[in-house]
C-alpha atoms as a PDB file:
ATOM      1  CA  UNK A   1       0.000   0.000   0.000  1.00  0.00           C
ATOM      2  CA  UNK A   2       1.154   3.852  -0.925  1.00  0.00           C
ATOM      3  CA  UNK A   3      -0.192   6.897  -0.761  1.00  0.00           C
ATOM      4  CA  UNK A   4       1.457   9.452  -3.551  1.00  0.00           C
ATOM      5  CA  UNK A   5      -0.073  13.012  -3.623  1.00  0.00           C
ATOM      6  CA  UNK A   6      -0.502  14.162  -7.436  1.00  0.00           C
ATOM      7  CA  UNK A   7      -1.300  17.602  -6.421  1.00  0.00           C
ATOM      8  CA  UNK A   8      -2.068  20.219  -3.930  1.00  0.00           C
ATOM      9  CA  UNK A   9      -4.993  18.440  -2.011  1.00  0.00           C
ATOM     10  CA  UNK A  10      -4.923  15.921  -4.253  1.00  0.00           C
ATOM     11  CA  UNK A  11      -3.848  11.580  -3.445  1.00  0.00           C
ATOM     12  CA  UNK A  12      -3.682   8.764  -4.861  1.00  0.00           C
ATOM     13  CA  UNK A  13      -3.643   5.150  -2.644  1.00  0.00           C
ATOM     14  CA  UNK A  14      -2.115   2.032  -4.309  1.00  0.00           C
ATOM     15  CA  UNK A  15      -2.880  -0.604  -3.253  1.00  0.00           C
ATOM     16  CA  UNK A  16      -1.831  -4.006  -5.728  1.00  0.00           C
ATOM     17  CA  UNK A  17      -3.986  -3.122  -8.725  1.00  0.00           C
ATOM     18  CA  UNK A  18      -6.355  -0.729  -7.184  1.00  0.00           C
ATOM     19  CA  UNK A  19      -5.964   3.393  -7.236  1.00  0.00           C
ATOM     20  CA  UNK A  20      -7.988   5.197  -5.314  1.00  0.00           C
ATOM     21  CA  UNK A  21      -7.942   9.041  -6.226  1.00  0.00           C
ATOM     22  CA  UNK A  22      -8.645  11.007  -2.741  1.00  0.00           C
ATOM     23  CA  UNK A  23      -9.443  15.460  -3.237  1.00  0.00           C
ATOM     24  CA  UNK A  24      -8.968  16.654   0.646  1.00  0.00           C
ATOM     25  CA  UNK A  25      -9.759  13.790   2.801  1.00  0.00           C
ATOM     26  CA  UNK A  26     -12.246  12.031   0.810  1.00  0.00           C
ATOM     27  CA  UNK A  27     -12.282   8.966  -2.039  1.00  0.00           C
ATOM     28  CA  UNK A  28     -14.005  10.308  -5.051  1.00  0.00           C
ATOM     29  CA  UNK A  29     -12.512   8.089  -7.732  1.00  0.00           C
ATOM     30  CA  UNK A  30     -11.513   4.409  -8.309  1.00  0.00           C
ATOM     31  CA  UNK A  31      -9.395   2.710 -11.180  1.00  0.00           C
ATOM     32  CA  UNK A  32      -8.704  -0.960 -10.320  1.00  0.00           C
ATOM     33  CA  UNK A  33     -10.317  -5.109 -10.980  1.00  0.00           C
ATOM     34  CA  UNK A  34     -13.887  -3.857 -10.504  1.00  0.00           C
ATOM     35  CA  UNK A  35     -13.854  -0.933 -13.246  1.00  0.00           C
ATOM     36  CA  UNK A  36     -13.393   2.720 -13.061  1.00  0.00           C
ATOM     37  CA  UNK A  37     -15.708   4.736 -11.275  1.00  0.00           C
ATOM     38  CA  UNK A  38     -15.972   8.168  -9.801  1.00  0.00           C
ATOM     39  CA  UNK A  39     -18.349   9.937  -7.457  1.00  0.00           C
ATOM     40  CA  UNK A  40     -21.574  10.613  -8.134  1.00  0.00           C
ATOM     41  CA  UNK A  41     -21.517  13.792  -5.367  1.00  0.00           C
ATOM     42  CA  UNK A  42     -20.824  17.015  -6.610  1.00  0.00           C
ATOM     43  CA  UNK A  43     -18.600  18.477  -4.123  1.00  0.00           C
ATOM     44  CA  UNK A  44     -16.633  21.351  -5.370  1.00  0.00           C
ATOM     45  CA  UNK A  45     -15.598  23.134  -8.057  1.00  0.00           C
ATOM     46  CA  UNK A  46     -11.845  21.987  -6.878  1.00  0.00           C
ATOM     47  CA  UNK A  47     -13.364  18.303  -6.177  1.00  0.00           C
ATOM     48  CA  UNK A  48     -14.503  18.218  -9.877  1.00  0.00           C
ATOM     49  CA  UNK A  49     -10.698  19.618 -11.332  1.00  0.00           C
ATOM     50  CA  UNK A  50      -9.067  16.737  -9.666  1.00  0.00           C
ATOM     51  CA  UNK A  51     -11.427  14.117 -11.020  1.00  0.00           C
ATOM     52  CA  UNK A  52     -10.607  15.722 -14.178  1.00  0.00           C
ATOM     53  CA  UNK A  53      -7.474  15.886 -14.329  1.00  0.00           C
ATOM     54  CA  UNK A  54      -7.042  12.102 -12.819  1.00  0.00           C
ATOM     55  CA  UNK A  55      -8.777  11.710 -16.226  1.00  0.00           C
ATOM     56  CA  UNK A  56     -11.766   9.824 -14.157  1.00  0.00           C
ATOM     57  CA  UNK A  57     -14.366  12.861 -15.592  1.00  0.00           C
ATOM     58  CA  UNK A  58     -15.877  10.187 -17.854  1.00  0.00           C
ATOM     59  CA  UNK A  59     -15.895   7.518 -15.609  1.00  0.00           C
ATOM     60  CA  UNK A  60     -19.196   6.084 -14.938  1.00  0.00           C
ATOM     61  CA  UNK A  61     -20.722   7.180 -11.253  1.00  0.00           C
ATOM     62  CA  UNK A  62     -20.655   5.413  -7.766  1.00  0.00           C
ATOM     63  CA  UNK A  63     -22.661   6.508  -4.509  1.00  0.00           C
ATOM     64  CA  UNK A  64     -20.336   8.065  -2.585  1.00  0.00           C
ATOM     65  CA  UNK A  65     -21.179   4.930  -0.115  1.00  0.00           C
ATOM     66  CA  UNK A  66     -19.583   2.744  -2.823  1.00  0.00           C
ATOM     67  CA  UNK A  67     -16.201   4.694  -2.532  1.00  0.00           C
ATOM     68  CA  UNK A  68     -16.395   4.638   1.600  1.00  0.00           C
ATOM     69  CA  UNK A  69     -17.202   1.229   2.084  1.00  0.00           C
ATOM     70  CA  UNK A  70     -14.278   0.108  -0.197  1.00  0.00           C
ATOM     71  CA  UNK A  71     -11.801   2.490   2.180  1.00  0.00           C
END
């Protein structure tokens, strides 16, 4: 497992396979075995620039339960 930050407020958590993109404190996209996903919460203009520019923008949506429970 490793966390690399990508940016200011901006992480990434490795773990095997499995990225988890985190903006602040919280996981709002996923790359890994089951798919690629991203948030379905709109939580900030900033939120929505890092999803971006992980290149998860057209990732298909998760609850934002999906992302926690997987944490």
């Amino acid at each position: 497992m490793k966390l690399n930050q990508v940016g200011v407020n901006q992480n990434v958590l490795n773990i095997g396979d499995t990225e988890v993109l985190f903006s602040y404190s919280t996981p709002v996209a996923y790359r890994g075995p089951l798919g690629c996903f991203r948030t379905e919460v709109n939580y900030s203009v900033t939120t929505s620039k890092h999803i971006h520019a992980w290149g998860a923008h057209g990732f298909p949506t998760r609850p934002q339960s999906w992302f926690d429970s997987i944490i």
